[in-house]
PDB file of N, CA and C in Angstrom:
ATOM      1  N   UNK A   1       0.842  -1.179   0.000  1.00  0.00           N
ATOM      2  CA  UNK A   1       0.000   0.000   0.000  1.00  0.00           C
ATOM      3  C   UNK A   1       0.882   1.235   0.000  1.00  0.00           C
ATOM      4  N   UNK A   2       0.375   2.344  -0.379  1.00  0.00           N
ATOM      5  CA  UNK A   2       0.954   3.175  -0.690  1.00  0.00           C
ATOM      6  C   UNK A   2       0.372   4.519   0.097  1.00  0.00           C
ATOM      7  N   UNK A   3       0.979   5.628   0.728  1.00  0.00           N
ATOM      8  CA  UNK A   3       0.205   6.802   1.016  1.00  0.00           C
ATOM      9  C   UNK A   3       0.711   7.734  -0.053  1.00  0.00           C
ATOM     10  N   UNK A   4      -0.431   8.769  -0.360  1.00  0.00           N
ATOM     11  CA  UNK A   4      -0.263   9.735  -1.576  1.00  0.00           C
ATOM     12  C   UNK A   4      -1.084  10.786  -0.234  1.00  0.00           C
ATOM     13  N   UNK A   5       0.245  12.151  -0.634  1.00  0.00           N
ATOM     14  CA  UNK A   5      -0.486  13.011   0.061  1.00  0.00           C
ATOM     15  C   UNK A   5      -0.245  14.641  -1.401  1.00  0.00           C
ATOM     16  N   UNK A   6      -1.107  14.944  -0.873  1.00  0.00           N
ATOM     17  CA  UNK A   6      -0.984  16.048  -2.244  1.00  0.00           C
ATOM     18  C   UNK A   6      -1.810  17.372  -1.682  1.00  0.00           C
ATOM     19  N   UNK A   7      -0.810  18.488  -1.810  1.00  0.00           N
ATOM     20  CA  UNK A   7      -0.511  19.639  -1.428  1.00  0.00           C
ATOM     21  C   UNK A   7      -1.555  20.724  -2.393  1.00  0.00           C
ATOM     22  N   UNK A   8      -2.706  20.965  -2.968  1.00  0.00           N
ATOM     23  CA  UNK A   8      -3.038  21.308  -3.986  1.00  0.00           C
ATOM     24  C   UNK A   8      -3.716  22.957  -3.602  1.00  0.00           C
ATOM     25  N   UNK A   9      -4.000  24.037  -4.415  1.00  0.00           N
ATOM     26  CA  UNK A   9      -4.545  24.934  -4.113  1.00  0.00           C
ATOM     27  C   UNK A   9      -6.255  24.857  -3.608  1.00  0.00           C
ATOM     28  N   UNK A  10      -6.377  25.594  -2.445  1.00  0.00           N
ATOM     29  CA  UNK A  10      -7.979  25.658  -2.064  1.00  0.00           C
ATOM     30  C   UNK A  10      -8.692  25.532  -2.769  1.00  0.00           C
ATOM     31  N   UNK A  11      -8.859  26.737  -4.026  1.00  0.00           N
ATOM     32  CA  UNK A  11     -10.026  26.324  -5.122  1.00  0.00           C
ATOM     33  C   UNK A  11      -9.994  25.311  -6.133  1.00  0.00           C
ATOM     34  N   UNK A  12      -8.992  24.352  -6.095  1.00  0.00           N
ATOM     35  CA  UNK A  12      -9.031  22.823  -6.531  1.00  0.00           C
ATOM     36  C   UNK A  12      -9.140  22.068  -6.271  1.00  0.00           C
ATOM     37  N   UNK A  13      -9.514  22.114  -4.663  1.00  0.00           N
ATOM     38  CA  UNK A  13      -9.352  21.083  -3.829  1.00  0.00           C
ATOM     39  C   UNK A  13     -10.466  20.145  -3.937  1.00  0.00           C
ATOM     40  N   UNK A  14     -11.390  20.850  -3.631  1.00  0.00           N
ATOM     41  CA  UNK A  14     -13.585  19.954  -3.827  1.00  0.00           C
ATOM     42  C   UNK A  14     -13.461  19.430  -5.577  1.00  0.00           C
ATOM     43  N   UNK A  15     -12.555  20.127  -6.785  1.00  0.00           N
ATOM     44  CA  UNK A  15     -12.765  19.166  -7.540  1.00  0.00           C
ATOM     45  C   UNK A  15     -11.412  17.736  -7.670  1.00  0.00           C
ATOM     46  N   UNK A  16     -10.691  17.928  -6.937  1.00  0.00           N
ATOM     47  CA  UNK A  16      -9.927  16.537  -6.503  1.00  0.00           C
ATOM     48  C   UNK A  16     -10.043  15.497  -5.365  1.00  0.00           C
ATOM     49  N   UNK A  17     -10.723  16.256  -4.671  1.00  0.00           N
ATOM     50  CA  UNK A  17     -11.629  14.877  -3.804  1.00  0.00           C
ATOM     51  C   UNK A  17     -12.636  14.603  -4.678  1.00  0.00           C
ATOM     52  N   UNK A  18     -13.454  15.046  -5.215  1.00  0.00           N
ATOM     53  CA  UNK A  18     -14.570  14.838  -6.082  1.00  0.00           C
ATOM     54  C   UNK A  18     -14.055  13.685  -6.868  1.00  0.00           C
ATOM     55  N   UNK A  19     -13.117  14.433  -7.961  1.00  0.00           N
ATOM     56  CA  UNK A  19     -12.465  13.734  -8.900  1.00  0.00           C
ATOM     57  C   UNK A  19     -12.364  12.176  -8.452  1.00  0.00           C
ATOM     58  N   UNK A  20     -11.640  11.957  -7.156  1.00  0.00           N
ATOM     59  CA  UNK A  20     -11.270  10.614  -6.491  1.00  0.00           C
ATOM     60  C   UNK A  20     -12.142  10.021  -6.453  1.00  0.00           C
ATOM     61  N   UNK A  21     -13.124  10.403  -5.567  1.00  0.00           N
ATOM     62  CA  UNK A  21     -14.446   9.808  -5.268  1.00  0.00           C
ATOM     63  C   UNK A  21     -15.199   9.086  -6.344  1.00  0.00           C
ATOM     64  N   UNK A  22     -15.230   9.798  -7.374  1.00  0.00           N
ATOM     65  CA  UNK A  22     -16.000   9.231  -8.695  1.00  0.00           C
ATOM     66  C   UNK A  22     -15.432   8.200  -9.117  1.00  0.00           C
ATOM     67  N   UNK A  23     -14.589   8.141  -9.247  1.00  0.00           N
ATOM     68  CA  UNK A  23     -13.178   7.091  -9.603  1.00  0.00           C
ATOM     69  C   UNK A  23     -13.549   5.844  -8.642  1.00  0.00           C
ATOM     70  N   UNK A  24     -13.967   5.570  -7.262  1.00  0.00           N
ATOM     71  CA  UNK A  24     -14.074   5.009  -6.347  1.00  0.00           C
ATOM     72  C   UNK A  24     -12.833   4.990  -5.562  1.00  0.00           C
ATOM     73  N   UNK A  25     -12.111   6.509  -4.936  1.00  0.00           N
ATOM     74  CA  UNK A  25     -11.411   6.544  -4.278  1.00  0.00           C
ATOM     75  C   UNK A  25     -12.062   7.206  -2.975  1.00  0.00           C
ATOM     76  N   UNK A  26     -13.090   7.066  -2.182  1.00  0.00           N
ATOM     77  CA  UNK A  26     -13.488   7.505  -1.348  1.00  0.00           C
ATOM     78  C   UNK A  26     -12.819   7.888  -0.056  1.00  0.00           C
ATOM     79  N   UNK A  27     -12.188   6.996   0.701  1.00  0.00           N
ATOM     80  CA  UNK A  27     -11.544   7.387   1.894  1.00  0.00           C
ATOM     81  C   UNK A  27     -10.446   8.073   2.039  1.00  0.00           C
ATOM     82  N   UNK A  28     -10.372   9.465   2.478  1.00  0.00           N
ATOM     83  CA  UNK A  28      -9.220  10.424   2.285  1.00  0.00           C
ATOM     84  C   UNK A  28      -9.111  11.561   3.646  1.00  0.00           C
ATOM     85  N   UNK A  29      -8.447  11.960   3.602  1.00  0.00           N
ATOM     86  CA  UNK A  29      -8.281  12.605   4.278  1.00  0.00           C
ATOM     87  C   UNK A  29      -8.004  14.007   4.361  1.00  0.00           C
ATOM     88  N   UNK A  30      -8.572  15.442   4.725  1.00  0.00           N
ATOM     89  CA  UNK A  30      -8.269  16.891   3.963  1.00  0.00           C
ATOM     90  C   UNK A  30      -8.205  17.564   4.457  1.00  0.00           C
ATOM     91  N   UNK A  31      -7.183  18.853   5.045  1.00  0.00           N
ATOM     92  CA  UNK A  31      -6.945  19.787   6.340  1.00  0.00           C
ATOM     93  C   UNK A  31      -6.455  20.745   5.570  1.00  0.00           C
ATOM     94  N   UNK A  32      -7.085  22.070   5.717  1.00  0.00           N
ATOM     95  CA  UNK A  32      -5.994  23.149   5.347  1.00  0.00           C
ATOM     96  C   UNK A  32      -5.041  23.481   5.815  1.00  0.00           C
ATOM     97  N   UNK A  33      -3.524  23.556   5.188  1.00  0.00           N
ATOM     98  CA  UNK A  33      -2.312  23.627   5.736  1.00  0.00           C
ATOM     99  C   UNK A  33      -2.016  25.152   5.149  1.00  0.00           C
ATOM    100  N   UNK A  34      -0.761  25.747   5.289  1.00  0.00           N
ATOM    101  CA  UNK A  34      -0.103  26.461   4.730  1.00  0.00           C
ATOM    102  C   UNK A  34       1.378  26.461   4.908  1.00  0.00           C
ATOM    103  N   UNK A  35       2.064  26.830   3.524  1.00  0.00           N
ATOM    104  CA  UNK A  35       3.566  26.877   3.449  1.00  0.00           C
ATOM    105  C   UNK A  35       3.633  27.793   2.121  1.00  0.00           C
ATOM    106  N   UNK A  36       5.268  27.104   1.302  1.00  0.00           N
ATOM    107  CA  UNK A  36       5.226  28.129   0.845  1.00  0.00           C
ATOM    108  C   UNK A  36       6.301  26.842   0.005  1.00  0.00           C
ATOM    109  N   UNK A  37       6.382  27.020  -1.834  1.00  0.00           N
ATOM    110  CA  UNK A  37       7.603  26.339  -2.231  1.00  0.00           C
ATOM    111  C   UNK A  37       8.437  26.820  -2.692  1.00  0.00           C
ATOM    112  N   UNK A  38       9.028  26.568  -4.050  1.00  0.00           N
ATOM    113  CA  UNK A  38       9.821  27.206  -4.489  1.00  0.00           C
ATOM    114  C   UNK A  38       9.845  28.755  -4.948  1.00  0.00           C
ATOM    115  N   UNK A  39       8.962  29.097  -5.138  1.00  0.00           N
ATOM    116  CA  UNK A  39       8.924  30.523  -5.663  1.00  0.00           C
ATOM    117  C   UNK A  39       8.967  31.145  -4.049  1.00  0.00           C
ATOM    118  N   UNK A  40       9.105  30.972  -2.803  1.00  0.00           N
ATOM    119  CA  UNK A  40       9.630  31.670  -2.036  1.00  0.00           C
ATOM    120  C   UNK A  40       8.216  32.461  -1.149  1.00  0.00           C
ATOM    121  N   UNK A  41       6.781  31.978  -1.943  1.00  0.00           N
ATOM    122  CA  UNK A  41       5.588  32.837  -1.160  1.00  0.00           C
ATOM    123  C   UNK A  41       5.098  33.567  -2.529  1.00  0.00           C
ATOM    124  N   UNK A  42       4.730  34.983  -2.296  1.00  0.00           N
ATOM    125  CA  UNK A  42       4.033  35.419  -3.100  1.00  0.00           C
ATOM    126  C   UNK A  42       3.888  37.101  -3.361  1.00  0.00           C
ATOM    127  N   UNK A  43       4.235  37.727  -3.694  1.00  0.00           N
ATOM    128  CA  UNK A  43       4.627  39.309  -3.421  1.00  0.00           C
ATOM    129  C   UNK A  43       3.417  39.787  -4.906  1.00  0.00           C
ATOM    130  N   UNK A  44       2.605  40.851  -3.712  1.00  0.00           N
ATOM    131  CA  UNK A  44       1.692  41.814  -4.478  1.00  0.00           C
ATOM    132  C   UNK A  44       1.922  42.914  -4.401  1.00  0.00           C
ATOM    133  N   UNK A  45       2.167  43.831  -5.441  1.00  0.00           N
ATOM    134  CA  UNK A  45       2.399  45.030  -4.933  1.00  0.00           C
ATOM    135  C   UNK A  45       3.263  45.032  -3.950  1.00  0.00           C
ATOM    136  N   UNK A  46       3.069  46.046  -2.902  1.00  0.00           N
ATOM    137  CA  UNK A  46       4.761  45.927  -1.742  1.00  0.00           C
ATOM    138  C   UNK A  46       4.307  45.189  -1.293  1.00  0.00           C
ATOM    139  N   UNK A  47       3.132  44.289  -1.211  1.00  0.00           N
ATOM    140  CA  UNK A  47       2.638  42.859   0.078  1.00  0.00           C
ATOM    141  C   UNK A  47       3.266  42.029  -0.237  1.00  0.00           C
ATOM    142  N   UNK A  48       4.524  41.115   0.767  1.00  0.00           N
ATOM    143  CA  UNK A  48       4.813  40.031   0.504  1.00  0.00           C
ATOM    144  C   UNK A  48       4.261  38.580   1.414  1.00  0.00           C
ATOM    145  N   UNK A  49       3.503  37.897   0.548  1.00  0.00           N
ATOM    146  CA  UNK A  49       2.910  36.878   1.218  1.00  0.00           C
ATOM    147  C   UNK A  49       4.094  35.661   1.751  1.00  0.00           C
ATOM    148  N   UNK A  50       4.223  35.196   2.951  1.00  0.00           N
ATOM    149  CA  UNK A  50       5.074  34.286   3.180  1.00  0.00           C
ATOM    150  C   UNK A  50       5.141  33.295   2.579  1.00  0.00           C
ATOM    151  N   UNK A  51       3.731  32.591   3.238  1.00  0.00           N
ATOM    152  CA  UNK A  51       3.136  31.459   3.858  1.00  0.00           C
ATOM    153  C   UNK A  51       1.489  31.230   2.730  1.00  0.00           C
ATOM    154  N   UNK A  52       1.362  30.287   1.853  1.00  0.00           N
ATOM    155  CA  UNK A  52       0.434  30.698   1.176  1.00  0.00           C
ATOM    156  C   UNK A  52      -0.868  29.177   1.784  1.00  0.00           C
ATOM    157  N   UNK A  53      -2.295  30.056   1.659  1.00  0.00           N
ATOM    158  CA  UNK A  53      -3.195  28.839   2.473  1.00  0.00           C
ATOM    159  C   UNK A  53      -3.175  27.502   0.698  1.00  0.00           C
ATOM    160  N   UNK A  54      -2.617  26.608   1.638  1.00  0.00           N
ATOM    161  CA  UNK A  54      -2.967  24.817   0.137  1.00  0.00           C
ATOM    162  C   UNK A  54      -4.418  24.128   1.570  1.00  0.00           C
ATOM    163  N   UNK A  55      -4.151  23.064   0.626  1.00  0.00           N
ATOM    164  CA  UNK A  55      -5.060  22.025   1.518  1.00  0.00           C
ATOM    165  C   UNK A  55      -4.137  20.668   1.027  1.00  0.00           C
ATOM    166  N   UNK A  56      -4.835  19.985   2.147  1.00  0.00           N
ATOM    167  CA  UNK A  56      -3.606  18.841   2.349  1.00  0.00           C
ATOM    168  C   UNK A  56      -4.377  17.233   2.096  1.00  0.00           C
ATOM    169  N   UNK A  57      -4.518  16.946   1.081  1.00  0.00           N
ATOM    170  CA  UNK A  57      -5.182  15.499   1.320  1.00  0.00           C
ATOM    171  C   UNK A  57      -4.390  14.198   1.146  1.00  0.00           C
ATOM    172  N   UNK A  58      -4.935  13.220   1.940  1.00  0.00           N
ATOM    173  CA  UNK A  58      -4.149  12.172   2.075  1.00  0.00           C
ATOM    174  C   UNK A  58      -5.063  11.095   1.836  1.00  0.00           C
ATOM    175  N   UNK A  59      -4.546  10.443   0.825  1.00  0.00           N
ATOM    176  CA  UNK A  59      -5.167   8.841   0.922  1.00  0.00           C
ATOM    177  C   UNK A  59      -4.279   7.625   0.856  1.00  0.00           C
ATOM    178  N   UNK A  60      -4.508   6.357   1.245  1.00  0.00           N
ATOM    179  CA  UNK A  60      -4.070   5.570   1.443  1.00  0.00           C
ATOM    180  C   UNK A  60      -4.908   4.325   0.038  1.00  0.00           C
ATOM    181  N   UNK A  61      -3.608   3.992  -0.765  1.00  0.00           N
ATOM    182  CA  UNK A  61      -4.210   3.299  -1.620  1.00  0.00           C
ATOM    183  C   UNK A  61      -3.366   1.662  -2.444  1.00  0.00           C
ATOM    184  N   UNK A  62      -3.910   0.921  -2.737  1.00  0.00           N
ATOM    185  CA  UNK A  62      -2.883  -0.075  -3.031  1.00  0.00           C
ATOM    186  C   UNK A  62      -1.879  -0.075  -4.563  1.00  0.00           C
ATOM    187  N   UNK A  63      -1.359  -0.557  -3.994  1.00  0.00           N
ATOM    188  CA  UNK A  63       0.321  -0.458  -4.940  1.00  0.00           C
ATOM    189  C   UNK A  63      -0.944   0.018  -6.592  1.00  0.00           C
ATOM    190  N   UNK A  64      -1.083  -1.073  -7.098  1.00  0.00           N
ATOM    191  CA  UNK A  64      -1.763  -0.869  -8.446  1.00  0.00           C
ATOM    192  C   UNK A  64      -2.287   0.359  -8.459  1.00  0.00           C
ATOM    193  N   UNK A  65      -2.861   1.016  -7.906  1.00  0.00           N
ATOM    194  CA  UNK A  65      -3.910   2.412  -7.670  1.00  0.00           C
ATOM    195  C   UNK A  65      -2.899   3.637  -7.642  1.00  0.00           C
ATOM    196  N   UNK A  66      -1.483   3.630  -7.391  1.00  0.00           N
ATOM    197  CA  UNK A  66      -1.115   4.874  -7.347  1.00  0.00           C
ATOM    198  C   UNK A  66      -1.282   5.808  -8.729  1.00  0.00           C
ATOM    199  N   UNK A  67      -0.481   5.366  -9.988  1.00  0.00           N
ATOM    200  CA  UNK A  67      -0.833   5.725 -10.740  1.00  0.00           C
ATOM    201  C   UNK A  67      -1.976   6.415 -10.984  1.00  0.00           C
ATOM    202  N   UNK A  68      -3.099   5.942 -11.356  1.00  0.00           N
ATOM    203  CA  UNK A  68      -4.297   6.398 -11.247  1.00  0.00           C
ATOM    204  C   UNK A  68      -4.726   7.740 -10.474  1.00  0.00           C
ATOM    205  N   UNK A  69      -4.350   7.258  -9.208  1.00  0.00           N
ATOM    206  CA  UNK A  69      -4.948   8.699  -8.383  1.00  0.00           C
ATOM    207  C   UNK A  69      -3.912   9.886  -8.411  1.00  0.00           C
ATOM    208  N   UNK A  70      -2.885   9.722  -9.118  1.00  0.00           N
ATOM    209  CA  UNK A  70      -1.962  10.641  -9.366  1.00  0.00           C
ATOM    210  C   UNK A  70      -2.159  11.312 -10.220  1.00  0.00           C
ATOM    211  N   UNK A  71      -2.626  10.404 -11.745  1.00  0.00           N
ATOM    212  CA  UNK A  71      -3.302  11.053 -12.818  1.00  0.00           C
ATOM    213  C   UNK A  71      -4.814  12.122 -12.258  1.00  0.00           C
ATOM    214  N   UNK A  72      -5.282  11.493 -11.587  1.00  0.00           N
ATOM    215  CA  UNK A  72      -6.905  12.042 -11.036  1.00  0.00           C
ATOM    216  C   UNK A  72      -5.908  13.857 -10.133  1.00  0.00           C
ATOM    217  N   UNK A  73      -5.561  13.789  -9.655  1.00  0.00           N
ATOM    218  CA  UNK A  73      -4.793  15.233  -8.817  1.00  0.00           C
ATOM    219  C   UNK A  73      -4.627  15.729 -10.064  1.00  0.00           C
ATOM    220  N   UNK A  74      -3.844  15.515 -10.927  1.00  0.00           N
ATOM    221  CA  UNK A  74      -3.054  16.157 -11.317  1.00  0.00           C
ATOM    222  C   UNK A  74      -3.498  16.855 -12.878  1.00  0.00           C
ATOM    223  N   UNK A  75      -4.973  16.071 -13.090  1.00  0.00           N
ATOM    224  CA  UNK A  75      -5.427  16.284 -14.086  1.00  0.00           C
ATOM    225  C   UNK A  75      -6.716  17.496 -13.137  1.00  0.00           C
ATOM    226  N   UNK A  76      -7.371  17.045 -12.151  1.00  0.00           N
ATOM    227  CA  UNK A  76      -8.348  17.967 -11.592  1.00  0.00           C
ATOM    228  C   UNK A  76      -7.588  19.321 -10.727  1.00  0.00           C
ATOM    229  N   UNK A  77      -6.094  19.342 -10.362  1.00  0.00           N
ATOM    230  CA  UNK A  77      -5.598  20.498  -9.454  1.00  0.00           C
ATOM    231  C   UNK A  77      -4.797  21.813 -10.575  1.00  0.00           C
ATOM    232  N   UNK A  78      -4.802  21.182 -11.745  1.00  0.00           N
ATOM    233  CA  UNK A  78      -4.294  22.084 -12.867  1.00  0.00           C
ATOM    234  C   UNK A  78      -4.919  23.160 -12.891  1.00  0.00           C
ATOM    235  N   UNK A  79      -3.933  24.399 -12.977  1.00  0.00           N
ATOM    236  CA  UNK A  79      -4.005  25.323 -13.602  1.00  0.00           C
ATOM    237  C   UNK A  79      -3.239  26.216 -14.443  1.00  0.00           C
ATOM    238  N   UNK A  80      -1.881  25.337 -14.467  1.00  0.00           N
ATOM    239  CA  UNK A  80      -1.697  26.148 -15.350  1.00  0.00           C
ATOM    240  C   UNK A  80      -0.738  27.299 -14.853  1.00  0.00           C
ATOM    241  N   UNK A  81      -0.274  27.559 -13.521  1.00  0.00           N
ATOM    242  CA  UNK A  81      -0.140  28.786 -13.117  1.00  0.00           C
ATOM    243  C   UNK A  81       0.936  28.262 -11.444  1.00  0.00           C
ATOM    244  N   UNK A  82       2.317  28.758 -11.186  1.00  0.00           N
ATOM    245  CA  UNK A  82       2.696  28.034 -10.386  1.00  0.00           C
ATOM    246  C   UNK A  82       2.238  28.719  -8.825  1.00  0.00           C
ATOM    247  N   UNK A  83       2.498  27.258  -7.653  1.00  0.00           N
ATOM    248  CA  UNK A  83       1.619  27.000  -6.882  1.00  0.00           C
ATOM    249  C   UNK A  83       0.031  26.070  -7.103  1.00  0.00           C
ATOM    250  N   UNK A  84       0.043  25.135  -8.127  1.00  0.00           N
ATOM    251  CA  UNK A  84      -0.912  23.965  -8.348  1.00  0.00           C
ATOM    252  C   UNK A  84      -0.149  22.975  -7.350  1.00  0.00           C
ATOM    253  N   UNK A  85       0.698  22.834  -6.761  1.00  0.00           N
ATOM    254  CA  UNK A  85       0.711  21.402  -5.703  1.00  0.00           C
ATOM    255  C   UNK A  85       1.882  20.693  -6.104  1.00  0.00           C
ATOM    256  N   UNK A  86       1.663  19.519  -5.007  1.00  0.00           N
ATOM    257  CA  UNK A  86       3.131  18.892  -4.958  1.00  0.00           C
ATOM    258  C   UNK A  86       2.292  17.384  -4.362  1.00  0.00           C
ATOM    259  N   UNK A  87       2.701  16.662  -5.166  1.00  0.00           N
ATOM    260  CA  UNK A  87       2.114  14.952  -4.651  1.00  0.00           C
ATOM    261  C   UNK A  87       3.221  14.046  -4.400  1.00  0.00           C
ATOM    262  N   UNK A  88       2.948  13.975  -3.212  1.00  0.00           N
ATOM    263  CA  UNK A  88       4.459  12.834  -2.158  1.00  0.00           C
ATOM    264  C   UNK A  88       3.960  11.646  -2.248  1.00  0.00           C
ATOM    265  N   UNK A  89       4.584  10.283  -2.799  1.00  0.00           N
ATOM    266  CA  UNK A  89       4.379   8.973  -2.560  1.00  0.00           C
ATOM    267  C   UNK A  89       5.151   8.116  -1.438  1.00  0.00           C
ATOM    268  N   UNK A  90       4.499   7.795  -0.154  1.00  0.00           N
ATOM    269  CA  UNK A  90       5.673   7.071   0.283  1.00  0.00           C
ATOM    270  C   UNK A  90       4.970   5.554   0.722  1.00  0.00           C
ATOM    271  N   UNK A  91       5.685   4.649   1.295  1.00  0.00           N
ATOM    272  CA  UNK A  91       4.605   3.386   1.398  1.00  0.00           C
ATOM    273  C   UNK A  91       4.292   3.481   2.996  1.00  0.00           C
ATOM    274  N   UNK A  92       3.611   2.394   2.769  1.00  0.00           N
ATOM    275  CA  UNK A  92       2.671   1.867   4.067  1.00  0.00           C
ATOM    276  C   UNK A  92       2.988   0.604   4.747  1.00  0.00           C
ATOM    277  N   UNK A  93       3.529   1.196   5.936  1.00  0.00           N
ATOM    278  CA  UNK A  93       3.980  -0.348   6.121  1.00  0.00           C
ATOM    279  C   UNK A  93       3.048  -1.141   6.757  1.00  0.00           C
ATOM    280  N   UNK A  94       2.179  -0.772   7.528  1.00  0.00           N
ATOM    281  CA  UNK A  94       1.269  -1.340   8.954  1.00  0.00           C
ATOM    282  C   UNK A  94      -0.288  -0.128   8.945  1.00  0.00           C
ATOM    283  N   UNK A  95      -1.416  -0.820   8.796  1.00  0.00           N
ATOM    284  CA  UNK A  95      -2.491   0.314   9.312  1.00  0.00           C
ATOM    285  C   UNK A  95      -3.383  -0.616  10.491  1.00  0.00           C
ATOM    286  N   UNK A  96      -3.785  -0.281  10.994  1.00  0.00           N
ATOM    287  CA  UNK A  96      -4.573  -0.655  12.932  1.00  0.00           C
ATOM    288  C   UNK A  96      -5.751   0.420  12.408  1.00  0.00           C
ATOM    289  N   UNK A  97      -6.995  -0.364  12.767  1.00  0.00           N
ATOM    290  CA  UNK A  97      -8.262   0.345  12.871  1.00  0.00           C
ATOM    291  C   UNK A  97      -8.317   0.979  14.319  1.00  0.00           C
ATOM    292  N   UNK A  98      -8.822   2.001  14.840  1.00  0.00           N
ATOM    293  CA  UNK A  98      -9.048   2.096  16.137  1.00  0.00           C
ATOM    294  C   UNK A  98     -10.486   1.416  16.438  1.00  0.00           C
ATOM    295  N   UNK A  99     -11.569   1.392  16.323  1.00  0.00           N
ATOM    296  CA  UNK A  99     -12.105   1.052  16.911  1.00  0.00           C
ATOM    297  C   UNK A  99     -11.774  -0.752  17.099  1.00  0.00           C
ATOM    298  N   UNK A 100     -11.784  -1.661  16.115  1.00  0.00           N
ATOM    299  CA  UNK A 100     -11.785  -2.900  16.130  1.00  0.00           C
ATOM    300  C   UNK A 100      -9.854  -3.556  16.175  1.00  0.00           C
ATOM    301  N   UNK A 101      -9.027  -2.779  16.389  1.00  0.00           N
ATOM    302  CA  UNK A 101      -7.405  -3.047  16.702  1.00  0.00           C
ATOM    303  C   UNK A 101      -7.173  -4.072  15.446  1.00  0.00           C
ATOM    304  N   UNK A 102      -8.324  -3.972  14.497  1.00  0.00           N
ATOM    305  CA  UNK A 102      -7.388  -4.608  13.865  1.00  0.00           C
ATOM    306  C   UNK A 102      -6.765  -4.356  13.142  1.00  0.00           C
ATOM    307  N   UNK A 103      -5.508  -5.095  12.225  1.00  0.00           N
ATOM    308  CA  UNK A 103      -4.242  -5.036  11.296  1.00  0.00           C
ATOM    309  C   UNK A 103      -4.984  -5.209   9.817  1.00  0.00           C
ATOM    310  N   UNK A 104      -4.486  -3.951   8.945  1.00  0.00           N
ATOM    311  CA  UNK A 104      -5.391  -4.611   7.395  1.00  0.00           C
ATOM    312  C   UNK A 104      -4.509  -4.641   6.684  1.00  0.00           C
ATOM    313  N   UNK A 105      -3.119  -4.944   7.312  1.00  0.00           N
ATOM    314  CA  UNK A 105      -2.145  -5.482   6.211  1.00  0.00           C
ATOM    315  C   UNK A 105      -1.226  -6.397   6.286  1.00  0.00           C
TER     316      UNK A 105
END
């Protein structure tokens, strides 16, 4: 199994959970974070933005499926314009349900 977490802008966010969902990627996870990448933040006029608001979703999916939901981000978080996101793959070694302790891997 694999975790995919992906960094994407606010107003793309409802169509990349969406996106997933339709797909039958339902279980995810989504928090607004903020940072900042390579371009350093964001300067308007004399305003320089540090720290810019992304949202943060995480799903957990099996080996075969990464692909896929990578294509699904990356085709629904586009714009075209930098600051669209950043998608981290790393694996899964062990998941524990809380309520029932059990192991689903």
């Amino acid at each position: 199994m694999k975790m995919v977490r992906a960094i994407v802008r606010p107003e793309t966010a409802d169509n990349v959970t969406d996106g997933l969902a339709e797909s039958g990627f339902y279980s995810m996870t989504k928090m607004g974070v903020f940072g900042r990448g390579k371009q350093k933040g964001l300067t308007v006029g004399n305003t320089h933005y540090d720290e810019l608001p992304k949202v943060l979703i995480i799903i957990v999916v099996e080996d075969q499926s990464v692909d896929e939901v990578i294509k699904i981000i990356q085709y629904k978080a586009y714009t075209g314009s930098e600051g669209d996101g950043k998608i981290f793959i790393s694996p899964v070694e062990r998941v524990h349900t809380v309520r029932t302790g059990s192991n689903e891997l």
